[in-house]
Protein backbone atom coordinates (compact mmCIF):
# COMPACT_ATOMS: atom_id res chain seq x y z
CA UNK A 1 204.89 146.32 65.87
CA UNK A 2 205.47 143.08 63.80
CA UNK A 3 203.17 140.54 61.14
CA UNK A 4 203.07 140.69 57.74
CA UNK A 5 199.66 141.76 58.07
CA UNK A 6 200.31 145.47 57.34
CA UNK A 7 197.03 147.01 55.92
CA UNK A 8 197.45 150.45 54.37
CA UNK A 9 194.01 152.76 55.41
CA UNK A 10 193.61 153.54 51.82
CA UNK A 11 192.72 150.39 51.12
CA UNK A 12 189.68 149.82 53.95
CA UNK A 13 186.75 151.51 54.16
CA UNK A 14 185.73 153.44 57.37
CA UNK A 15 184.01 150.99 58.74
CA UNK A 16 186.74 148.49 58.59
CA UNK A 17 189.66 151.01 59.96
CA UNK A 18 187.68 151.84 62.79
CA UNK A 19 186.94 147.99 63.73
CA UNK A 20 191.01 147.24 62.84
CA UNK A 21 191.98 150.00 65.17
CA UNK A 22 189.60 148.31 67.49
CA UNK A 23 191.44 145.13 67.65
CA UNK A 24 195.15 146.98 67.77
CA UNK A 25 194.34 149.25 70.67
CA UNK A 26 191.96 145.96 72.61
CA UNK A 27 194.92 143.91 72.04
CA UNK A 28 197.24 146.54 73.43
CA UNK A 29 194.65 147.55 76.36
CA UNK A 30 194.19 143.65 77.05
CA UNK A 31 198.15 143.33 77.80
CA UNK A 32 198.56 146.36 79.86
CA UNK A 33 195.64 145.02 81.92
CA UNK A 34 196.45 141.75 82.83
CA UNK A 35 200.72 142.00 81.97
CA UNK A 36 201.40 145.72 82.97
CA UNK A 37 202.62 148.28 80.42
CA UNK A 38 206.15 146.71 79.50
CA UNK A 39 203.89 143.49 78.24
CA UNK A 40 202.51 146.42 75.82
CA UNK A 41 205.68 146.15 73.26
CA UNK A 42 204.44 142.56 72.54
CA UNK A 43 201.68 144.10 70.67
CA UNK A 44 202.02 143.17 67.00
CA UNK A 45 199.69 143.20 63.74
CA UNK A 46 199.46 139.54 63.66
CA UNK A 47 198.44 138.58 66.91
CA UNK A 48 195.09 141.01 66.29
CA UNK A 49 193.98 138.65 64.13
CA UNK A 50 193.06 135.75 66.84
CA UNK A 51 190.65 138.47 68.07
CA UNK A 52 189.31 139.53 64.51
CA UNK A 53 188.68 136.07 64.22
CA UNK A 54 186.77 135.93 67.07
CA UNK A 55 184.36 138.20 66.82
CA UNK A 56 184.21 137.29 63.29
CA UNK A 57 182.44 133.98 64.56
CA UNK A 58 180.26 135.52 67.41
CA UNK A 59 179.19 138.93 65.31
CA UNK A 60 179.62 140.60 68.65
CA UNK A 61 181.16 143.75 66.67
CA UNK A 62 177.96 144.13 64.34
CA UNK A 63 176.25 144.17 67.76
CA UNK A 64 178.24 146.49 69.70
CA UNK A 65 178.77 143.77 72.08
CA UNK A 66 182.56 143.53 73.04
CA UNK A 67 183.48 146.38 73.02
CA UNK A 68 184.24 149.63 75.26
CA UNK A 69 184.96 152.89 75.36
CA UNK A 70 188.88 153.43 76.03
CA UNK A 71 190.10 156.39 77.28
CA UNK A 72 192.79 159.13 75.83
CA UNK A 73 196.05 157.52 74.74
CA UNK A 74 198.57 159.58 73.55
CA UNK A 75 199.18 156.99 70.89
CA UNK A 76 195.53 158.01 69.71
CA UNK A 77 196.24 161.72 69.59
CA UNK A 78 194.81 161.40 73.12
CA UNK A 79 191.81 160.41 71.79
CA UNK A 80 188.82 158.13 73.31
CA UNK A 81 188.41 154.83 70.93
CA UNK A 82 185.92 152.17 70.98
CA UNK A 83 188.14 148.91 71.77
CA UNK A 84 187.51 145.58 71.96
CA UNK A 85 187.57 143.72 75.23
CA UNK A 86 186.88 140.20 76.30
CA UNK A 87 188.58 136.61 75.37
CA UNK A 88 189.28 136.94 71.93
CA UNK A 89 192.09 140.23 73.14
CA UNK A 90 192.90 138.30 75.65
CA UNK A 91 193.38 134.79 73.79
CA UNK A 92 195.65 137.34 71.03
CA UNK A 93 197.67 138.92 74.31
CA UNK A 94 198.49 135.29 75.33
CA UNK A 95 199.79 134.01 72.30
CA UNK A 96 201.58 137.30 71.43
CA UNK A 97 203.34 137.29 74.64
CA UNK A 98 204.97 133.57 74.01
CA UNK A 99 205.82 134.18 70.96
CA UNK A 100 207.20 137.45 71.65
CA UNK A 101 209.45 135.54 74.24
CA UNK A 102 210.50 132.79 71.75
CA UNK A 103 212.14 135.79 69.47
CA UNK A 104 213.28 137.60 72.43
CA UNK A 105 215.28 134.48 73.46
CA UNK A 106 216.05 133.77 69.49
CA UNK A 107 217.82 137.09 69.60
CA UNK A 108 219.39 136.53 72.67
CA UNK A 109 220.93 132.82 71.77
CA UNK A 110 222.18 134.24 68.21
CA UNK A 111 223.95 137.43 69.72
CA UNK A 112 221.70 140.43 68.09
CA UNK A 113 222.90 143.44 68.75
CA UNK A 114 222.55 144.38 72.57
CA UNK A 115 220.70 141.35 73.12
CA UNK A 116 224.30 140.14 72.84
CA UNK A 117 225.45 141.78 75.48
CA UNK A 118 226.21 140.16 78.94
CA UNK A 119 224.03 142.09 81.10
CA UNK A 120 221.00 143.26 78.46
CA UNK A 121 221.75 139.22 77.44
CA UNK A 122 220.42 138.39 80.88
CA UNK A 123 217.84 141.25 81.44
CA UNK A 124 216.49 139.98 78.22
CA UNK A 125 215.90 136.49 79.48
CA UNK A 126 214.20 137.37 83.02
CA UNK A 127 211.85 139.29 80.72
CA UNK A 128 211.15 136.48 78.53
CA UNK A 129 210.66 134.22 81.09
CA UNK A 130 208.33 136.65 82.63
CA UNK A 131 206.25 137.00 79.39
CA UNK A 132 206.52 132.87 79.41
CA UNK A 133 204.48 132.66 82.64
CA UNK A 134 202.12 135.92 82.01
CA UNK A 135 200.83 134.00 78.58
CA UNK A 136 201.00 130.80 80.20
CA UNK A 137 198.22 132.40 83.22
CA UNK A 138 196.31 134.05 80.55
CA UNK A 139 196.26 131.18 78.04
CA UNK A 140 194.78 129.09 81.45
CA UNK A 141 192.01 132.06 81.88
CA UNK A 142 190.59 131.46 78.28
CA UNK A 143 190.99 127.70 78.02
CA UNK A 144 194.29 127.80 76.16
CA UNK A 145 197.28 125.68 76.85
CA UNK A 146 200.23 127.33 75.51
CA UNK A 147 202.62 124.77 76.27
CA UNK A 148 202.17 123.59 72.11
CA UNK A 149 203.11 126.72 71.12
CA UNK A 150 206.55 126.73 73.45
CA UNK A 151 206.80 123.26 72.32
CA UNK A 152 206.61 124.55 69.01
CA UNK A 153 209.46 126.76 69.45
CA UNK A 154 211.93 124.62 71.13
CA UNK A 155 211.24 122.00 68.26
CA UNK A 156 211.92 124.43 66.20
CA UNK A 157 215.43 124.77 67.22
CA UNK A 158 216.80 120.95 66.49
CA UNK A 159 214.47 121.26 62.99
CA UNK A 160 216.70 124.52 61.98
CA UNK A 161 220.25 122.59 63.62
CA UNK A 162 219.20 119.45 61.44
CA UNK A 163 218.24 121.10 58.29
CA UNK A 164 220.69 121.44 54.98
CA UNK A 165 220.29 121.44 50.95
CA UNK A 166 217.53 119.13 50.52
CA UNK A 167 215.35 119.62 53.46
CA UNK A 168 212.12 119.98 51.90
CA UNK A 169 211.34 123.47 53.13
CA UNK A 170 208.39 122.64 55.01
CA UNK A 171 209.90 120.67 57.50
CA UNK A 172 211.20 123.63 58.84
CA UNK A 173 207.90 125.84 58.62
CA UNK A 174 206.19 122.99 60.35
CA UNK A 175 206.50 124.11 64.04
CA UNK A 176 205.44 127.74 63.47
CA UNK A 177 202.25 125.59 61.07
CA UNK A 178 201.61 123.90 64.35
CA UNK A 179 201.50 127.40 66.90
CA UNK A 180 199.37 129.27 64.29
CA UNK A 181 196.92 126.14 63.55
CA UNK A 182 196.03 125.58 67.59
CA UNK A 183 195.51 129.41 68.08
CA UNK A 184 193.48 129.95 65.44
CA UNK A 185 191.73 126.94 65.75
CA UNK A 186 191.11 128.08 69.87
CA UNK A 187 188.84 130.71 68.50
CA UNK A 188 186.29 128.74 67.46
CA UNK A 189 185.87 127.01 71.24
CA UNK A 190 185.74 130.69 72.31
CA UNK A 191 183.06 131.56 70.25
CA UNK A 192 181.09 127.98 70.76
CA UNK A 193 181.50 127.15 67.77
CA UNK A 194 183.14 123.43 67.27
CA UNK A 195 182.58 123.05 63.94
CA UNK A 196 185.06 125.94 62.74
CA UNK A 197 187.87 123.98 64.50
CA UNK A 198 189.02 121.96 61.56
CA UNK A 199 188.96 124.76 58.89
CA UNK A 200 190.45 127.47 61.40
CA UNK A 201 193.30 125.24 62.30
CA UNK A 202 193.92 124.55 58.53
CA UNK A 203 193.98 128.35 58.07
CA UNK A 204 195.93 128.63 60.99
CA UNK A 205 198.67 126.33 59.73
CA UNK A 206 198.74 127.51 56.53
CA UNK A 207 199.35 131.53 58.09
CA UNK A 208 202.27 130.18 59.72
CA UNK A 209 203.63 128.50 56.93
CA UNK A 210 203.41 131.96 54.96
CA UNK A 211 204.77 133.87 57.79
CA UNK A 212 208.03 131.42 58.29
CA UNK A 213 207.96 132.04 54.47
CA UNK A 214 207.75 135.72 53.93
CA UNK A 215 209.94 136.54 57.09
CA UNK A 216 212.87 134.11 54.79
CA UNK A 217 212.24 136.00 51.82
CA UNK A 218 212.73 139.55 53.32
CA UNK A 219 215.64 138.25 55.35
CA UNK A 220 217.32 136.50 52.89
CA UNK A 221 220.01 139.40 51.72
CA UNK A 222 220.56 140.63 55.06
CA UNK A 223 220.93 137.47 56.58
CA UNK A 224 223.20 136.38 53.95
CA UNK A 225 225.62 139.20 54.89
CA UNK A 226 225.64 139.12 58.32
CA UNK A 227 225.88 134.87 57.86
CA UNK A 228 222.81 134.26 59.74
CA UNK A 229 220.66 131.04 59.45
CA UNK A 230 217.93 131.33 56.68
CA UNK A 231 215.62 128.54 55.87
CA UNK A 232 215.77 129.54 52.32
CA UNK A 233 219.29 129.24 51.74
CA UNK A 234 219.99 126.10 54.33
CA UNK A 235 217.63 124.39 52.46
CA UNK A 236 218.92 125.51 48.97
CA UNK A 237 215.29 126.71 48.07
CA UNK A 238 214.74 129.09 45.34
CA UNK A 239 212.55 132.05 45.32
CA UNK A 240 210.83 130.25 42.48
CA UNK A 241 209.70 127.57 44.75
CA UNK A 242 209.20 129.99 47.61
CA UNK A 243 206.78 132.00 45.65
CA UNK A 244 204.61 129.01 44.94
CA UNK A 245 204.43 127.40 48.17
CA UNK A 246 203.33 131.41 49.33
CA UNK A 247 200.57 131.43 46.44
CA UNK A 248 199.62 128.24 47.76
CA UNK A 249 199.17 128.87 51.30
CA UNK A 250 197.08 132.37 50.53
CA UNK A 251 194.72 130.46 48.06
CA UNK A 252 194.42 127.23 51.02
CA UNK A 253 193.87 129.85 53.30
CA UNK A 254 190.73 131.31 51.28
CA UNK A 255 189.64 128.05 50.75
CA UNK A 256 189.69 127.00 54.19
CA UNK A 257 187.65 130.12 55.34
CA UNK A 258 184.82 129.46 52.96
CA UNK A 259 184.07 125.90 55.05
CA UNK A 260 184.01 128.11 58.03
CA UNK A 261 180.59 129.95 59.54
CA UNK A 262 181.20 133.29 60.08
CA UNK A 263 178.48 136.06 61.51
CA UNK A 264 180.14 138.82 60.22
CA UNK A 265 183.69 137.97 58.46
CA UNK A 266 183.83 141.52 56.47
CA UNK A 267 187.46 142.67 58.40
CA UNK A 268 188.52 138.80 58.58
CA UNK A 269 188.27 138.55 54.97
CA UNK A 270 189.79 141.60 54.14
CA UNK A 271 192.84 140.66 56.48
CA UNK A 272 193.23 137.16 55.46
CA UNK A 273 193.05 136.76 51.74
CA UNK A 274 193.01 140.09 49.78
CA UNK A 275 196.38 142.06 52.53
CA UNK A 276 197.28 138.26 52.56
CA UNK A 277 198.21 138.64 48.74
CA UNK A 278 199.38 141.87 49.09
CA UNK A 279 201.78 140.62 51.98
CA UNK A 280 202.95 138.38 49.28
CA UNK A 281 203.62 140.84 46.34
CA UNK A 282 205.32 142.59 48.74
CA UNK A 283 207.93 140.50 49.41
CA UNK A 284 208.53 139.08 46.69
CA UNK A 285 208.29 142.45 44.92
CA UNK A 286 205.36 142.34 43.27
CA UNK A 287 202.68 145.13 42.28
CA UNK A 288 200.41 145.10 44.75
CA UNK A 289 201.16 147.89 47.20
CA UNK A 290 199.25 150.86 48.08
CA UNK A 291 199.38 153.28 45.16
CA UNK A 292 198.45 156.63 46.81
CA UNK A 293 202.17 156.90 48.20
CA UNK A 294 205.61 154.78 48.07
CA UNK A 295 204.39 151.56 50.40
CA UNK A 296 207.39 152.00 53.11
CA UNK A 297 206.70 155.46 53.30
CA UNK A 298 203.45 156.22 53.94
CA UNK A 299 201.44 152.88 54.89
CA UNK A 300 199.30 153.58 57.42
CA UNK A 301 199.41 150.91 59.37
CA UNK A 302 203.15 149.43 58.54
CA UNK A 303 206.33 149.04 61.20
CA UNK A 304 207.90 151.40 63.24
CA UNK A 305 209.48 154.01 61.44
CA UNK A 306 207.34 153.96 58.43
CA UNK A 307 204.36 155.77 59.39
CA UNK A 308 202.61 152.85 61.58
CA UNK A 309 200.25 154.52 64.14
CA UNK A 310 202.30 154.24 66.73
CA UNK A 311 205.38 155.94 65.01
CA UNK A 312 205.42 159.96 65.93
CA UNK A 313 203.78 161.69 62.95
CA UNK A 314 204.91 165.51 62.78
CA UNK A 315 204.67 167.98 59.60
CA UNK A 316 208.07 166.86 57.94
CA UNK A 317 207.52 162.86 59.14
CA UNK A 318 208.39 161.10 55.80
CA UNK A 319 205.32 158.83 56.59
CA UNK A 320 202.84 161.90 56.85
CA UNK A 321 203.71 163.73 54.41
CA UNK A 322 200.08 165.99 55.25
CA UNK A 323 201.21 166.42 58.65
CA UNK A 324 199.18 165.53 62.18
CA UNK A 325 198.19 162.13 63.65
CA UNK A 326 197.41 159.12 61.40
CA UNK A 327 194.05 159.41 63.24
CA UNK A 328 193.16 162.84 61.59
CA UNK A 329 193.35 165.12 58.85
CA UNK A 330 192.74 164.42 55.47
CA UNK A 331 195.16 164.38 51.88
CA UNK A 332 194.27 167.82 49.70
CA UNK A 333 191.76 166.87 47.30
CA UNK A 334 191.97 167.68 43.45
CA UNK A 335 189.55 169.88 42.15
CA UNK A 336 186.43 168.49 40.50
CA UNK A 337 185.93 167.24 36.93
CA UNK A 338 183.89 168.81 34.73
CA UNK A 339 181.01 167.06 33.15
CA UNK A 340 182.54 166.02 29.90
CA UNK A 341 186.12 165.24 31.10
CA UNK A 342 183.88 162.94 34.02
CA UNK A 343 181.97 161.30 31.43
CA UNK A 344 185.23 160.26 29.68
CA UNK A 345 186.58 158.84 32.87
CA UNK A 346 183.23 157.37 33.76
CA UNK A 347 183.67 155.11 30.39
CA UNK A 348 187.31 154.08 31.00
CA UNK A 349 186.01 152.90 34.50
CA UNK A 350 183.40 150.89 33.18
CA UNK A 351 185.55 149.38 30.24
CA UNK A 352 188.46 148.46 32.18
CA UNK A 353 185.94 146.90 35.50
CA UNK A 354 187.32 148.89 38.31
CA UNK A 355 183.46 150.37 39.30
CA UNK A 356 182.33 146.39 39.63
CA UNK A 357 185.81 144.94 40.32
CA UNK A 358 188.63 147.81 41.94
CA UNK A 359 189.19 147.38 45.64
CA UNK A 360 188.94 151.53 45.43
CA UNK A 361 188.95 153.99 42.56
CA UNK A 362 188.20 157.43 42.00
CA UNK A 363 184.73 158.78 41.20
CA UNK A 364 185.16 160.05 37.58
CA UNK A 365 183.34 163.79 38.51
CA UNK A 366 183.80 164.22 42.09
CA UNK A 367 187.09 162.78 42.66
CA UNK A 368 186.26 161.11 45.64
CA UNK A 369 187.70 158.11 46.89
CA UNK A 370 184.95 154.92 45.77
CA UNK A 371 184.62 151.65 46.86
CA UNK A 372 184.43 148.69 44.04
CA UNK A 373 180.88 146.73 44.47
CA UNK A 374 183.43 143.85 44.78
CA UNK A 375 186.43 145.09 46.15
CA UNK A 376 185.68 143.76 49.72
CA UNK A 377 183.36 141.69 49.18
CA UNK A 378 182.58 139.56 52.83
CA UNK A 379 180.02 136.38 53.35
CA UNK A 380 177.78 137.77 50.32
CA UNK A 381 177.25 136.09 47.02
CA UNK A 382 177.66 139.56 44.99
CA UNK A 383 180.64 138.26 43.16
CA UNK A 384 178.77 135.85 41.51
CA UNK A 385 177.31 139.00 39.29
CA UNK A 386 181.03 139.54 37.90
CA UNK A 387 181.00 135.78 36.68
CA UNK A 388 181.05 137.90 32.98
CA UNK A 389 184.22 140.25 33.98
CA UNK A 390 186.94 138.09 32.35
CA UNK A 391 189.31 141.43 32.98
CA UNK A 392 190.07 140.61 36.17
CA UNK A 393 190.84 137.65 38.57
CA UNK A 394 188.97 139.16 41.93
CA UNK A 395 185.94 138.45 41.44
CA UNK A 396 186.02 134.54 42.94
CA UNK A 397 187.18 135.29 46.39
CA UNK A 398 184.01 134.99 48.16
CA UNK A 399 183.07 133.13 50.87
């Protein structure tokens, strides 16, 4: 489980975890149906975004078209889900198996651990060439040629040998811009419509430009001691100028979504500019991270290891600290305010915005977790009301 896409599940409402899970377990489902259940590994938080983006475009979701009823996974708790299904999961399993292969082979060609090895070396490639041709078939099914984004990764090979101090640092980002800007563009043929091509594929390029980006940044240290390649220090780029060209790319991206037509881009929105900017802060060390726990800890949705849902959650898991599946139970509430103490809160929420403007905050008698009339705000023009909150920043991301 890899992206920089990392949602934690305090910060969505129901509605949006349950159509977020949707695309995670389609995706998975979509690979073990056409790949088998190794091709299941591929599955990454990233690649669920070429299907949130295409059923952002068709509104099939709203509908309740495109999706079906999964059966009991063990990952779910053994639990029956509502998944999605169709091209969009099967467009995301494609491109997540290449690319999966590219970093297989990547690990393989600079010695990683096992994949350094002799015999895993060469287990390792028959399994990436495998994954080569299963994307390749599936990419065919939906209309997809995949060959740009393998010719993306080979070029990105001599780009990396040629680079040194100087390189402007997005001549190396440029291959990955090209992969991410003709799958996301691709979405917009599945969902008929041809005039989101041109402001997907800009979004598209400019994701992969922050993904090259953000992967540098948190690699950086440990690539410097084991005296692996980094773009960021090949290039002799500072984190100064890595920060802006990320704060650039998140506020394109935003941009480039508003030309689009979307039927319903609630979840595509959330994903894509307001975890975008959290993906940011987060490498770079900023302050947006989930503030009901430490963020490596107890993220819902984050890597292996650190309480993702596919990570085994037990009573003393350092990611759970309530115990149970990710899927279930609930944190202890705090008792109830009385009326006076909630009337004092219920000013400081209205003084300092976070009713109109607060992605979530708590309701000043109840305790209860709130949503902000703008915190996720979708295709709507309720922002616009805000134009008077000068407190806060948030309130021009619509779409």
């Amino acid at each position: 489980m890899f992206g920089i896409v990392r949602p934690c599940r305090h910060r969505l409402t129901e509605s949006l975890k349950t159509q977020w899970m949707a695309h995670l377990c389609g995706l998975c489902l979509a690979l073990r149906k056409d790949h088998g259940q190794l091709a299941r590994v591929v599955t990454n938080y990233d690649g669920l975004l070429i299907s949130v983006l295409t059923e952002a475009q068709t509104g099939a979701g709203s509908a309740g078209a495109g999706r079906r009823t999964a059966g009991p996974c063990p990952l779910r708790g053994m639990r029956t889900a509502s998944v999605t299904q169709g091209e969009g999961a099967r467009l995301a399993a494609a491109v997540s198996l290449v690319l999966a292969s590219a970093k297989v082979r990547d690990h393989v060609a600079d010695g990683d651990g096992l994949l350094g090895r002799g015999p895993v070396a060469l287990a390792a490639r028959r399994v990436a060439m495998s994954w080569d041709r299963a994307g390749a078939r599936t990419g065919r099914d939906v209309g997809f040629d995949t060959a740009v984004l393998v010719d993306a990764v080979d070029r990105q090979v001599g780009v990396e040998a040629l680079a040194g101090p100087g390189t402007p640092l997005l001549t190396v980002t440029e291959p990955t811009e090209t992969a991410t800007a003709a799958a996301f563009a691709h979405t917009a043929i599945l969902a008929d419509r041809p005039g989101n091509m041109a402001p997907l594929a800009e979004a598209g390029r400019l994701f992969g430009r922050l993904a090259h980006l953000l992967d540098a940044v948190e690699d950086r240290e440990a690539d410097a001691a084991a005296r692996a390649w980094n773009p960021l220090t090949a290039t002799g780029t500072s984190l100064v100028e890595a920060r802006r060209l990320a704060d650039d790319a998140v506020h394109g991206i935003r941009l480039a979504l508003r030309e689009a037509e979307f039927r319903d881009s609630k979840l595509a929105h959330q994903l894509l500019v307001h975890e975008l900017r959290r993906s940011v802060d987060r490498a770079f060390g900023g302050p947006s991270s989930c503030g009901h726990l430490p963020e490596e800890a107890t993220a819902a949705f984050g890597p292996p290891g650190h309480g993702g849902p596919y990570a085994p959650q037990g009573p003393q898991a350092p990611g759970n600290p309530y115990g149970g599946s990710p899927f279930g139970g609930e944190p202890p509430r705090p008792g109830k305010r009385g009326f006076w103490a909630g009337c004092g809160v219920a000013i400081g929420l209205c003084c300092t915005c976070k009713v109109c403007c607060a992605d979530e905050y708590e309701g000043p008698w109840s305790r209860r977790k709130r949503e902000g009339w703008c915190g996720n705000c979708g295709n709507c023009d309720c922002c616009e009301a805000c134009s008077c909150c000068e407190c806060c920043s948030c309130c021009d991301c619509g779409l």
